[in-house]
Protein backbone atom coordinates (compact mmCIF):
# COMPACT_ATOMS: atom_id res chain seq x y z
CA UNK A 1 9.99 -36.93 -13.62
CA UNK A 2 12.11 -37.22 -10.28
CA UNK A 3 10.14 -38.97 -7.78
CA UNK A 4 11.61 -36.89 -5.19
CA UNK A 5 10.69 -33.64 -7.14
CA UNK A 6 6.77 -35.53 -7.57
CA UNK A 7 6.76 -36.33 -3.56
CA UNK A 8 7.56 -33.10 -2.90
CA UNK A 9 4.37 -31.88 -4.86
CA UNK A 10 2.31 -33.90 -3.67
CA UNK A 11 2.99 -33.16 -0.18
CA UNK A 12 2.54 -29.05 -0.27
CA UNK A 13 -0.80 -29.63 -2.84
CA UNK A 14 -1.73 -32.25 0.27
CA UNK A 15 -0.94 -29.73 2.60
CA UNK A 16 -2.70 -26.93 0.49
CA UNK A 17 -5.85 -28.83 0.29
CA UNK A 18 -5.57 -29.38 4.02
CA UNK A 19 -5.37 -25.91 5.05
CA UNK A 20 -8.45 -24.98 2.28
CA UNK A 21 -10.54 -27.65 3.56
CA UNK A 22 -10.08 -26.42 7.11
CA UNK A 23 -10.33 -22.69 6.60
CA UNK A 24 -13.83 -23.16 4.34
CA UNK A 25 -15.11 -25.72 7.46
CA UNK A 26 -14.56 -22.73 9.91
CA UNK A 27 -15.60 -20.38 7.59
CA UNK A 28 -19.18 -22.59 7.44
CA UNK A 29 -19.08 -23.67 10.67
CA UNK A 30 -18.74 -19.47 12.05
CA UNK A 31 -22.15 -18.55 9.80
CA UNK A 32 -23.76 -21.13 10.50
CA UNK A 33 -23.62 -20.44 14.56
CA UNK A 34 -24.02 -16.78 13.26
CA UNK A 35 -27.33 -17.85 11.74
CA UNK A 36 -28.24 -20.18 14.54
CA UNK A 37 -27.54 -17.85 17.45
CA UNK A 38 -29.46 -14.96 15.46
CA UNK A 39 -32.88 -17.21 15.52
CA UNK A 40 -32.53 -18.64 19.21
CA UNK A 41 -31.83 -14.78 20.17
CA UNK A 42 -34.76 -13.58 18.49
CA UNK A 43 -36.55 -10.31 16.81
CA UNK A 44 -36.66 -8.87 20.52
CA UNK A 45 -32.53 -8.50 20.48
CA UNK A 46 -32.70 -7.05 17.05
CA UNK A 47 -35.60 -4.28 17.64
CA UNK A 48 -33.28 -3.06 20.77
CA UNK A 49 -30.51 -3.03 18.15
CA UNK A 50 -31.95 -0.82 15.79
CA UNK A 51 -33.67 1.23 18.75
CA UNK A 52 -30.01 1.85 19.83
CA UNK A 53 -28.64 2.96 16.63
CA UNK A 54 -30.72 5.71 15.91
CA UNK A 55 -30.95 6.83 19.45
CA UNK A 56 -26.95 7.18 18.73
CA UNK A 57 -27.80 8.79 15.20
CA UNK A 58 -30.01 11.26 17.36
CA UNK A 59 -27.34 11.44 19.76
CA UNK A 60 -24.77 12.52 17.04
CA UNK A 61 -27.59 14.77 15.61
CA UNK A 62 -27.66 16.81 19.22
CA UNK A 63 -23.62 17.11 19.12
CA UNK A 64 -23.22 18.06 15.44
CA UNK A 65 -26.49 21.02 16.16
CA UNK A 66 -23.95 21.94 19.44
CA UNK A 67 -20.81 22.60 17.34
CA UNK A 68 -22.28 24.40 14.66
CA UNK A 69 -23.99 26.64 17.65
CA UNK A 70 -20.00 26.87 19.15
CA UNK A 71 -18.62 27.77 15.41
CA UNK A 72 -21.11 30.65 15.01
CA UNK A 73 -20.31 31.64 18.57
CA UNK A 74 -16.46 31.58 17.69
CA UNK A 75 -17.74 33.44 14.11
CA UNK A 76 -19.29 36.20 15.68
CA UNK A 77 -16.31 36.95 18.54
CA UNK A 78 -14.08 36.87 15.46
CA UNK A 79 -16.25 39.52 13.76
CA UNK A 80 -16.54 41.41 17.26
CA UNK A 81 -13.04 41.47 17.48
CA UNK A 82 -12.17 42.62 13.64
CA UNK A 83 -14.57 45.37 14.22
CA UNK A 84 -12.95 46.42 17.62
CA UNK A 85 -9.46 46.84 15.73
């Protein structure tokens, strides 16, 4: 083979191996200060977590019960009207 063709491949797979090895050490090195943040912050972080989520699911509860009140509002004017005509 042309040893200018084989430098050539050997420099990108160098390069290639490079830019693996460095995107799998971030990768690693994000979870593990994922994991490592998660057990210095504690349960207590985690209960308020969930407490907030369904408080929002409750939340969206109220709203969705307050449009389907407005849509059989809107219903009945709509029926009110048909019968006026």
């Amino acid at each position: 083979m042309n040893d200018n063709y084989t430098k050539k491949m050997l420099t990108i797979t160098a390069i290639c191996a490079v830019f693996i090895a460095l995107t799998w050490g971030g990768m690693f090195s994000f979870i593990s200060y994922q994991i490592i943040k998660s057990w210095y912050v504690g349960e207590k972080e985690n209960d308020d977590i969930r407490k907030k989520h369904l408080q929002q699911h409750a939340d969206e509860q109220v709203q969705y019960g307050r449009i389907i009140e407005l849509q059989e509002e809107m219903i009945d004017i709509l029926k009110k009207q048909e019968e006026s005509k």
